[in-house]
PDB file of N, CA and C in Angstrom:
ATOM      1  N   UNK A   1       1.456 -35.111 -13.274  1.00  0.00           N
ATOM      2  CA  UNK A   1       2.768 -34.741 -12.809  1.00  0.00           C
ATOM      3  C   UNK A   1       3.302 -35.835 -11.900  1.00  0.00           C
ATOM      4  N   UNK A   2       4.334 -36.425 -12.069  1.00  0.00           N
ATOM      5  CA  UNK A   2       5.373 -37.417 -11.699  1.00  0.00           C
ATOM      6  C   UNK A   2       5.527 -36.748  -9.769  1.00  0.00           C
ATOM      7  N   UNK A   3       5.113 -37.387  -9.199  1.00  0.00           N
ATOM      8  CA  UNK A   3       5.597 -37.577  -7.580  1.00  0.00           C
ATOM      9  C   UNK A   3       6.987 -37.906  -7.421  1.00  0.00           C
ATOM     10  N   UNK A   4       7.643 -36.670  -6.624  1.00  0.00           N
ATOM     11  CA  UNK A   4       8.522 -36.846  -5.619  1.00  0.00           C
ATOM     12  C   UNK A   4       8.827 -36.923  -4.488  1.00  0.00           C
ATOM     13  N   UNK A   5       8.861 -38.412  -3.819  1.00  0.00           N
ATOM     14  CA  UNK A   5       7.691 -38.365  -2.155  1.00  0.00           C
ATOM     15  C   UNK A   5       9.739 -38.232  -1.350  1.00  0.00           C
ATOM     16  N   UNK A   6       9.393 -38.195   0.173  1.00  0.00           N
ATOM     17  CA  UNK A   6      10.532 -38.575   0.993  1.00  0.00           C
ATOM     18  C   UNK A   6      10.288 -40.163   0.996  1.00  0.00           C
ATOM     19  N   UNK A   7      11.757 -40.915   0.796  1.00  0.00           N
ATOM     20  CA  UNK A   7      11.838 -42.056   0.674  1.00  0.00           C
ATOM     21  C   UNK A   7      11.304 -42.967   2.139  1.00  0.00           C
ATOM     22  N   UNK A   8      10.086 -43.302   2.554  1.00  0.00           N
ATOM     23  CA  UNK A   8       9.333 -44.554   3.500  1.00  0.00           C
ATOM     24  C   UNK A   8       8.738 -45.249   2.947  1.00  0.00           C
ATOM     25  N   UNK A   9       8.768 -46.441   3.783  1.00  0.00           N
ATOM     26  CA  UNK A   9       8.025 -47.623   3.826  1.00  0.00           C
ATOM     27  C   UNK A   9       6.564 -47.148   3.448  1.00  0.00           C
ATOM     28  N   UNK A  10       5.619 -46.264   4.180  1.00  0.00           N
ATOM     29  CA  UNK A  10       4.503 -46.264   3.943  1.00  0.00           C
ATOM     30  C   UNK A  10       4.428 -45.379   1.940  1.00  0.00           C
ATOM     31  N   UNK A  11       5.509 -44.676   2.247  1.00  0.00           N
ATOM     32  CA  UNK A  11       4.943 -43.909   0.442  1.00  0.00           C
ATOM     33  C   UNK A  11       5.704 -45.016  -0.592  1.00  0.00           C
ATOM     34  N   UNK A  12       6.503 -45.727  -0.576  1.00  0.00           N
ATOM     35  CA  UNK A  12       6.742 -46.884  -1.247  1.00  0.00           C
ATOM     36  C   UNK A  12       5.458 -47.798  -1.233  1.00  0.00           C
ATOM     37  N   UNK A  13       5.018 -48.336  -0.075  1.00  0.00           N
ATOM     38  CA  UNK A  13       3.863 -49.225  -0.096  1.00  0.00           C
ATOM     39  C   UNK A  13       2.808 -48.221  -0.664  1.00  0.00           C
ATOM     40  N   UNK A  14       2.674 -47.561  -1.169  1.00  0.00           N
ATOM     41  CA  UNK A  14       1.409 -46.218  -1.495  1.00  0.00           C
ATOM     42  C   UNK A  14       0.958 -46.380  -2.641  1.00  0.00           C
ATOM     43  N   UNK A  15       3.073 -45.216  -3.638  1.00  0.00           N
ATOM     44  CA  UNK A  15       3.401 -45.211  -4.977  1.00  0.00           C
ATOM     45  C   UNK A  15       3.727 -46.276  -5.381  1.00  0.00           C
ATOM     46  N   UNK A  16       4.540 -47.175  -4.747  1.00  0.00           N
ATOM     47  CA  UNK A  16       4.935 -48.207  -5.553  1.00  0.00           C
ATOM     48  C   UNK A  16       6.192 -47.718  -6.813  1.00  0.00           C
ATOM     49  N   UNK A  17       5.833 -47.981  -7.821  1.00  0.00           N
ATOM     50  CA  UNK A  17       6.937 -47.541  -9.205  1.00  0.00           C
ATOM     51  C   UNK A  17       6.201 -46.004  -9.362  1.00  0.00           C
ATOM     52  N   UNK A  18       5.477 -45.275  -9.281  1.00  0.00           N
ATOM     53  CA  UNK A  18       5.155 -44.322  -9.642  1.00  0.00           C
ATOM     54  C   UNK A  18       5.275 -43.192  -9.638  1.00  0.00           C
ATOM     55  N   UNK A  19       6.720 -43.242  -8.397  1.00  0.00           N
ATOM     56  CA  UNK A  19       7.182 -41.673  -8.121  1.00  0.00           C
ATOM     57  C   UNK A  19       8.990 -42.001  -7.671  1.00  0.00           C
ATOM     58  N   UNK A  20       8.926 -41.180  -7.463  1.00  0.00           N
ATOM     59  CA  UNK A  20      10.538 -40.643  -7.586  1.00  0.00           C
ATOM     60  C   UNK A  20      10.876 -40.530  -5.662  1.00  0.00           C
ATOM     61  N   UNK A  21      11.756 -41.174  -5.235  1.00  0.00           N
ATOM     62  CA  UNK A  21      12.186 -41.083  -3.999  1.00  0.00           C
ATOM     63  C   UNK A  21      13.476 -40.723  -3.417  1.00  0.00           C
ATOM     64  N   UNK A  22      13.599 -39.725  -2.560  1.00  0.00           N
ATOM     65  CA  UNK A  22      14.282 -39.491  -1.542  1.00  0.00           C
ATOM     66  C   UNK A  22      14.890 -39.397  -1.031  1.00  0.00           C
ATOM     67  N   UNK A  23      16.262 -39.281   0.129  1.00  0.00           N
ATOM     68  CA  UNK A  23      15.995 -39.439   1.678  1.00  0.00           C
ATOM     69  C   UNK A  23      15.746 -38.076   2.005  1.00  0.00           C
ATOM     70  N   UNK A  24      15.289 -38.028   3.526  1.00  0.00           N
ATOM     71  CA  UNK A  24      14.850 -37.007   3.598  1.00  0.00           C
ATOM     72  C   UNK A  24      16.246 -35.724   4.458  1.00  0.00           C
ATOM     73  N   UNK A  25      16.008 -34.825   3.939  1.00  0.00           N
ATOM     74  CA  UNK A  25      16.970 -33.841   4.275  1.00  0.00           C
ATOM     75  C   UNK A  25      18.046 -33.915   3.229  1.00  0.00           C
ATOM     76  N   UNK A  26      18.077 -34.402   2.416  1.00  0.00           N
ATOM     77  CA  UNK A  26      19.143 -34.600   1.109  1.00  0.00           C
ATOM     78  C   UNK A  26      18.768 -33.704   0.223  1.00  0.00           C
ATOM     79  N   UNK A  27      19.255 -32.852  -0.067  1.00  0.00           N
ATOM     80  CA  UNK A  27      18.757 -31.366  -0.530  1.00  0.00           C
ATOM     81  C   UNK A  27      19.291 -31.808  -2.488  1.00  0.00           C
ATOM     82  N   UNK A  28      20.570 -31.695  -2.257  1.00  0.00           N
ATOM     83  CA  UNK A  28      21.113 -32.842  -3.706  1.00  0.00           C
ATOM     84  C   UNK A  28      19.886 -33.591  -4.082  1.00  0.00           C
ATOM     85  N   UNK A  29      19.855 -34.656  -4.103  1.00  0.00           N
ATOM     86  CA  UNK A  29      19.160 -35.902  -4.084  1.00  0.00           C
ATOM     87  C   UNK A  29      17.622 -35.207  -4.172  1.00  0.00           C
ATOM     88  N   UNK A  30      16.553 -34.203  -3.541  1.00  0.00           N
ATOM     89  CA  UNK A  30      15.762 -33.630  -3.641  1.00  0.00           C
ATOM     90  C   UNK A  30      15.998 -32.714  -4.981  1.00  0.00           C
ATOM     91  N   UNK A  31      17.003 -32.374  -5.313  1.00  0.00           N
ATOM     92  CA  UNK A  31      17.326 -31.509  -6.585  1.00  0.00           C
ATOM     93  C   UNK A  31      17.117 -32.509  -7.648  1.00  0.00           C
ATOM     94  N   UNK A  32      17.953 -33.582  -7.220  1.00  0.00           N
ATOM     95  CA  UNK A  32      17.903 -34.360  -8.709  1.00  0.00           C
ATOM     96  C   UNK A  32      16.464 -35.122  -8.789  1.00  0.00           C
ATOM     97  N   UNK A  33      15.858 -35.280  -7.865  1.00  0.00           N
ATOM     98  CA  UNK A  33      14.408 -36.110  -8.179  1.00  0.00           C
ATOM     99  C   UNK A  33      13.607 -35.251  -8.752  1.00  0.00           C
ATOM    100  N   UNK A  34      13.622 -33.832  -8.072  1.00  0.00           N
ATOM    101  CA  UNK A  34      12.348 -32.966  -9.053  1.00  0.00           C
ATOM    102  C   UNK A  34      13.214 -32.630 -10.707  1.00  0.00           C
ATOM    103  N   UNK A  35      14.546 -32.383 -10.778  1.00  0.00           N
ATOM    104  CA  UNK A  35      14.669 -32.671 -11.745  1.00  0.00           C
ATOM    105  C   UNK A  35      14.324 -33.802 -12.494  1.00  0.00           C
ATOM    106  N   UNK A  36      14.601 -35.129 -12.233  1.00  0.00           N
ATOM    107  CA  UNK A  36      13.895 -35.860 -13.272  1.00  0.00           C
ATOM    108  C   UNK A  36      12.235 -36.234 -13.457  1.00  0.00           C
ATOM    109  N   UNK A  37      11.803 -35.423 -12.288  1.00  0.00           N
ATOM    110  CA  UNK A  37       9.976 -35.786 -12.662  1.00  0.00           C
ATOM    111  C   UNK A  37       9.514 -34.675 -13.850  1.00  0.00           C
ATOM    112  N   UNK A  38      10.771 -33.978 -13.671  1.00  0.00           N
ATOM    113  CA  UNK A  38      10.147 -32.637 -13.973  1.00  0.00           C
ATOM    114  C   UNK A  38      10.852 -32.344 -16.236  1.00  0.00           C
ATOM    115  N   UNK A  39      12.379 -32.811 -15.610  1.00  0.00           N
ATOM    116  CA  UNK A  39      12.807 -32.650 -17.081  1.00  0.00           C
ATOM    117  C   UNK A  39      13.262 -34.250 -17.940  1.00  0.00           C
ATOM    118  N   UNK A  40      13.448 -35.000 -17.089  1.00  0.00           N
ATOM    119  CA  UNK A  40      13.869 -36.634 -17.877  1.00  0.00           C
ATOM    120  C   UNK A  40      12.413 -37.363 -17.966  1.00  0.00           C
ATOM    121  N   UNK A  41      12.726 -37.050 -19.464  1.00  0.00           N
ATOM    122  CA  UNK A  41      11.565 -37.571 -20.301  1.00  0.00           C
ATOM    123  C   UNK A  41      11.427 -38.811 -20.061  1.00  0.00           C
ATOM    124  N   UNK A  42      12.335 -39.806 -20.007  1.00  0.00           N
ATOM    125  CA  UNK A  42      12.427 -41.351 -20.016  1.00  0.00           C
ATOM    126  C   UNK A  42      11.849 -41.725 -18.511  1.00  0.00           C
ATOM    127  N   UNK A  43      12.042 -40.911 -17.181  1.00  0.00           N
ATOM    128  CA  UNK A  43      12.140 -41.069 -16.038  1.00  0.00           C
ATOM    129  C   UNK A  43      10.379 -40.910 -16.003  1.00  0.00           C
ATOM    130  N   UNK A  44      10.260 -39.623 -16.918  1.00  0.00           N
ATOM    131  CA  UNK A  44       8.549 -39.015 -16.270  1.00  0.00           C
ATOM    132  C   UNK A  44       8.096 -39.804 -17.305  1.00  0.00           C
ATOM    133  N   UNK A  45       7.847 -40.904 -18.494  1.00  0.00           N
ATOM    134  CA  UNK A  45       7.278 -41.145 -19.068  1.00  0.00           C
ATOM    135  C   UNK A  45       6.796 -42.951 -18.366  1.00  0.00           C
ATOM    136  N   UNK A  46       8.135 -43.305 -17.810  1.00  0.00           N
ATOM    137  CA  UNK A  46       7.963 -44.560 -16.491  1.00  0.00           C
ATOM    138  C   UNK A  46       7.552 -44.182 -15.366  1.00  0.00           C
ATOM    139  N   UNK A  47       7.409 -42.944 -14.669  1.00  0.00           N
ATOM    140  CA  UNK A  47       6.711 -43.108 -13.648  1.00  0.00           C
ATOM    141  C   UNK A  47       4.920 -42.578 -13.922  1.00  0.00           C
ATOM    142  N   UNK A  48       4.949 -42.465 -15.244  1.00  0.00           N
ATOM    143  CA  UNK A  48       3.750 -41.951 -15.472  1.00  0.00           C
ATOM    144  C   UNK A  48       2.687 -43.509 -15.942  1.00  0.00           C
ATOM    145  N   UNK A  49       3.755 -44.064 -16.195  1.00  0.00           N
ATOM    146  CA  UNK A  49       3.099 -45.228 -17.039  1.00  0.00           C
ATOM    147  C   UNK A  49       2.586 -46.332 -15.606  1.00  0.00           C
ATOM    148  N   UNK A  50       3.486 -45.870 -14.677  1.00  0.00           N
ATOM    149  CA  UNK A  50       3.209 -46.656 -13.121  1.00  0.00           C
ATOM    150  C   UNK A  50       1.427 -46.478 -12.496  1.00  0.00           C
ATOM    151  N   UNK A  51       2.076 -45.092 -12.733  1.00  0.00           N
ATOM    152  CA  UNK A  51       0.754 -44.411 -12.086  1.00  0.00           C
ATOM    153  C   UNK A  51      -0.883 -45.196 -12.048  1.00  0.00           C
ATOM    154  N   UNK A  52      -1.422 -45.403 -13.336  1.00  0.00           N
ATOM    155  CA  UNK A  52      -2.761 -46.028 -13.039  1.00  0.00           C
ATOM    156  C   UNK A  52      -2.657 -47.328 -11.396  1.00  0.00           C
ATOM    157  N   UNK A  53      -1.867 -48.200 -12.061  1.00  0.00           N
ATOM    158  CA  UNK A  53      -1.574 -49.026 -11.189  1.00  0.00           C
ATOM    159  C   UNK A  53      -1.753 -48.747  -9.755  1.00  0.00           C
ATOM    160  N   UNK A  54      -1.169 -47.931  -9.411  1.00  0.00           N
ATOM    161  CA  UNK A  54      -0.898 -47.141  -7.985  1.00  0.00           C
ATOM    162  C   UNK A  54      -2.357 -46.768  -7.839  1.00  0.00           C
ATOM    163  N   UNK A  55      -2.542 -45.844  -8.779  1.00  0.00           N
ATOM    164  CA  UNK A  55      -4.021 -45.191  -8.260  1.00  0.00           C
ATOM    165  C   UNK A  55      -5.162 -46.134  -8.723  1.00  0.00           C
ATOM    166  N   UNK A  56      -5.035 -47.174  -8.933  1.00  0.00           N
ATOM    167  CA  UNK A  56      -6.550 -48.013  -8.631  1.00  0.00           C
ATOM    168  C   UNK A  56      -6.477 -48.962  -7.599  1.00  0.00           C
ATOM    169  N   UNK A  57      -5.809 -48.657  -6.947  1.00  0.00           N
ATOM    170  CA  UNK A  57      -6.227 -49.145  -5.866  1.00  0.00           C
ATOM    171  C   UNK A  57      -6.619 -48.522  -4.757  1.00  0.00           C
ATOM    172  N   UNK A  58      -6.641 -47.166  -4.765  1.00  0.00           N
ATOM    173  CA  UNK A  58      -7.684 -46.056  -3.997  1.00  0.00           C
ATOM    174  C   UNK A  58      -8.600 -45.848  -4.737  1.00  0.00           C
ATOM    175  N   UNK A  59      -9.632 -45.527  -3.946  1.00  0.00           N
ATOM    176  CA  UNK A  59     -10.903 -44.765  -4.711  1.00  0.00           C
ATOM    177  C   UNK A  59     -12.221 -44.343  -3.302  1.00  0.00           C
ATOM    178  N   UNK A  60     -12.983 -43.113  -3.048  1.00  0.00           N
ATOM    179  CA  UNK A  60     -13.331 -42.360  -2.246  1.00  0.00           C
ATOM    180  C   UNK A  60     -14.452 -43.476  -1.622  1.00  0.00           C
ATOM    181  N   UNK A  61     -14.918 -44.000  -2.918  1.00  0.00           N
ATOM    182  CA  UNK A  61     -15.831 -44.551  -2.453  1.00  0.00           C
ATOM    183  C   UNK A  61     -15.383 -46.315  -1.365  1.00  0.00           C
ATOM    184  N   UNK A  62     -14.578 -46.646  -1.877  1.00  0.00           N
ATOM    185  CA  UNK A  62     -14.083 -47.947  -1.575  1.00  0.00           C
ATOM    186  C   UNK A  62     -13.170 -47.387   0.186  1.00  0.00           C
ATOM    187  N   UNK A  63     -12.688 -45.740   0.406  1.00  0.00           N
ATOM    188  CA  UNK A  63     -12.056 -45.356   1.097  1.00  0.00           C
ATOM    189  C   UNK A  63     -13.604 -44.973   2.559  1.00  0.00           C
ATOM    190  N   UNK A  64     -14.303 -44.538   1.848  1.00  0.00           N
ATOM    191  CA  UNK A  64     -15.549 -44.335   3.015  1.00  0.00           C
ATOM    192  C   UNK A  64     -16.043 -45.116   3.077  1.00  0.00           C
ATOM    193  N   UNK A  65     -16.513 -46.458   2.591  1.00  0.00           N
ATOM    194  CA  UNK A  65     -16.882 -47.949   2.908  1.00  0.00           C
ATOM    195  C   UNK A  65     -16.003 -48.492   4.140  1.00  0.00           C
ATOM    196  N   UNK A  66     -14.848 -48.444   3.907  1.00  0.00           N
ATOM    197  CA  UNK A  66     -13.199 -49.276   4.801  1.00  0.00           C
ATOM    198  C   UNK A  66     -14.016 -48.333   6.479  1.00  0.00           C
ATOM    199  N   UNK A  67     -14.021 -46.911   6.001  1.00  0.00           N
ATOM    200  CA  UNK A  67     -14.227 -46.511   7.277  1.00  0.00           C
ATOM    201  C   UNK A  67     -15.292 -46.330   8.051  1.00  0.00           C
ATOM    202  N   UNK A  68     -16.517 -46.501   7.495  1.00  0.00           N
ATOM    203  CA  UNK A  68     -17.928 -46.808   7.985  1.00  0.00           C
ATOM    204  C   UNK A  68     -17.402 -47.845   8.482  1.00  0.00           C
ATOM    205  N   UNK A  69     -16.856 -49.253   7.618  1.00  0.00           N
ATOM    206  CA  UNK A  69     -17.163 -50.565   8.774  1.00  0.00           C
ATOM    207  C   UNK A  69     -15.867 -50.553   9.851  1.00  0.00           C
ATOM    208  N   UNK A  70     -14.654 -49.765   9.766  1.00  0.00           N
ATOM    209  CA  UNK A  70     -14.138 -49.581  10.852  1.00  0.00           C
ATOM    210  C   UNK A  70     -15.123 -49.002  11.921  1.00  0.00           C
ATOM    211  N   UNK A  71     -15.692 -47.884  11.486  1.00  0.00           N
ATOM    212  CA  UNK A  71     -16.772 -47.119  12.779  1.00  0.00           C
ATOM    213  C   UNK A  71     -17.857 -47.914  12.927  1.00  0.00           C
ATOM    214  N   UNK A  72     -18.661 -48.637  12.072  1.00  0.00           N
ATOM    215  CA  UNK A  72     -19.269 -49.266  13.105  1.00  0.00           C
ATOM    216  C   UNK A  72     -19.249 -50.890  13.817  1.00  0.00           C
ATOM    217  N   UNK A  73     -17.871 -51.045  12.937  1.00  0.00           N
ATOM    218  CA  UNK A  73     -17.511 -52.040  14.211  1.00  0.00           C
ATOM    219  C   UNK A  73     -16.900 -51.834  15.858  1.00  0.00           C
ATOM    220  N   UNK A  74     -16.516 -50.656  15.810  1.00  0.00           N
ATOM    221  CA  UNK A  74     -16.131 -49.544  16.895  1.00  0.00           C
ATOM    222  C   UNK A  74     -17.145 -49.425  17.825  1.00  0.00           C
ATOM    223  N   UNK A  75     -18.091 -49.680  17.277  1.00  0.00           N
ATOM    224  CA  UNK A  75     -19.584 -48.712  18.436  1.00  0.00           C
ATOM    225  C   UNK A  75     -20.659 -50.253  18.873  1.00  0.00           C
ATOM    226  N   UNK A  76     -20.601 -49.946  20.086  1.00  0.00           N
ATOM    227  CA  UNK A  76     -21.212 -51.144  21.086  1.00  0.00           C
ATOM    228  C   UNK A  76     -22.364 -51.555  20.357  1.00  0.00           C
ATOM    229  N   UNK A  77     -23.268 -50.354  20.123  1.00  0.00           N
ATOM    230  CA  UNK A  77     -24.787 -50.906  19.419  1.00  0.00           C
ATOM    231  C   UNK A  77     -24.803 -51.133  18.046  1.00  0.00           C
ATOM    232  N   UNK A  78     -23.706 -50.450  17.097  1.00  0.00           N
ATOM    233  CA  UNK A  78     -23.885 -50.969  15.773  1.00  0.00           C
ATOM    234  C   UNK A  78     -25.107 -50.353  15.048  1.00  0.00           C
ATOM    235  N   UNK A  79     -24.919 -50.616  13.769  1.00  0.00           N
ATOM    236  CA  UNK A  79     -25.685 -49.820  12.734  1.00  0.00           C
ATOM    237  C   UNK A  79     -26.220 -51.332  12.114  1.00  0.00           C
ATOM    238  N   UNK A  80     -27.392 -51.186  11.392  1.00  0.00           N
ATOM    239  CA  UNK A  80     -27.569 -52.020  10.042  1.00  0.00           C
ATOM    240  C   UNK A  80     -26.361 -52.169   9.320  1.00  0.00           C
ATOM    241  N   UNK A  81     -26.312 -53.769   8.935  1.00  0.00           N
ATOM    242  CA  UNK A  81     -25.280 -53.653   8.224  1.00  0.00           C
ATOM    243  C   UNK A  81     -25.245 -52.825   6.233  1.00  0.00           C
ATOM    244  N   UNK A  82     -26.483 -51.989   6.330  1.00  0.00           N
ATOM    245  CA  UNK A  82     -26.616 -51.090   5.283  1.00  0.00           C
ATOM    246  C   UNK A  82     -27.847 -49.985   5.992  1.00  0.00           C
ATOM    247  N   UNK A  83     -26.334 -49.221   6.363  1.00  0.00           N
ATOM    248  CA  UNK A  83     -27.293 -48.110   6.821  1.00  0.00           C
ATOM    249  C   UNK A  83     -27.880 -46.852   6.296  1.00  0.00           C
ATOM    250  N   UNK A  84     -29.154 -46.789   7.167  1.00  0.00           N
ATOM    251  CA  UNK A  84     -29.756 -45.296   6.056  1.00  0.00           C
ATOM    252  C   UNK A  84     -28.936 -44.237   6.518  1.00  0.00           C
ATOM    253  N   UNK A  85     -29.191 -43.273   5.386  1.00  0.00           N
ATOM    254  CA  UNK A  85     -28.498 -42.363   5.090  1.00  0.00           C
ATOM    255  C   UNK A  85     -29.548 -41.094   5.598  1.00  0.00           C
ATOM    256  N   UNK A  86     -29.639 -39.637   5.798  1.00  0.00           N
ATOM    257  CA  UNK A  86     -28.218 -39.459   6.880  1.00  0.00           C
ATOM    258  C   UNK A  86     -28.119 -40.379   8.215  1.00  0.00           C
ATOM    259  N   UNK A  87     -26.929 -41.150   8.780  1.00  0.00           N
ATOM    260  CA  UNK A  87     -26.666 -41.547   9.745  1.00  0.00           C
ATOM    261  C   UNK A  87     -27.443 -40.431  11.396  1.00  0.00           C
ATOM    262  N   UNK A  88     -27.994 -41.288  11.759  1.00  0.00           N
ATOM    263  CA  UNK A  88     -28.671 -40.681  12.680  1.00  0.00           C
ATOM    264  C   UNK A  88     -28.109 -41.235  14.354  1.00  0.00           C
ATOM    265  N   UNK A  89     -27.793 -40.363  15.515  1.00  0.00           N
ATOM    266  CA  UNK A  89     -26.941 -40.367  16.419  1.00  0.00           C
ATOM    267  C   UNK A  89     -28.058 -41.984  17.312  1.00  0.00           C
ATOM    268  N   UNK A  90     -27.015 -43.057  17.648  1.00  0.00           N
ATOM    269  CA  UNK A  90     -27.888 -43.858  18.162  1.00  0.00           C
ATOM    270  C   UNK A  90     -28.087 -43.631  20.116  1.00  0.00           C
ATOM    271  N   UNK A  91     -29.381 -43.881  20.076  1.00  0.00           N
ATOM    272  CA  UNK A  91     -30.299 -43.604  21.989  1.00  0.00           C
ATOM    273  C   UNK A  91     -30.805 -42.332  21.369  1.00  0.00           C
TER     274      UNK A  91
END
């Protein structure tokens, strides 16, 4: 199903071509976007075709990697830089 985000910087930098935008409080403009994700074939068949694009560049695993080495570059004593699993509280 074709995304209809509120039109920002961060869900543009997100979706990219892959969804349908916005402004926010534009109730019109909110009518006509879920209308076309929803009934313009030409509209949902281009933002569908966007989509992979958009979504490979997330993934859970690549998303809990980013934030392990945010956290343990965060913490004074630090972990192995491949740490065992379960993470165990350091002192």
């Amino acid at each position: 199903m074709p995304s209809v985000l509120i039109d920002t910087p961060v869900a543009r930098e997100s979706c990219g071509d892959a969804a349908v935008y916005v402004p926010l409080g534009d109730v019109p403009a909110i009518t006509r976007g879920l209308q076309a994700a929803l009934f313009d074939e030409a509209a949902r068949t281009r933002l569908l075709q966007a989509a992979p694009a958009a979504l490979a560049r997330y993934s859970w695993p690549r998303a809990a990697r980013d934030t392990l080495g945010v956290l343990v570059n965060a913490t004074s004593t630090g972990y192995p830089s491949r740490p065992r699993w379960p993470l165990k509280p350091a002192g």
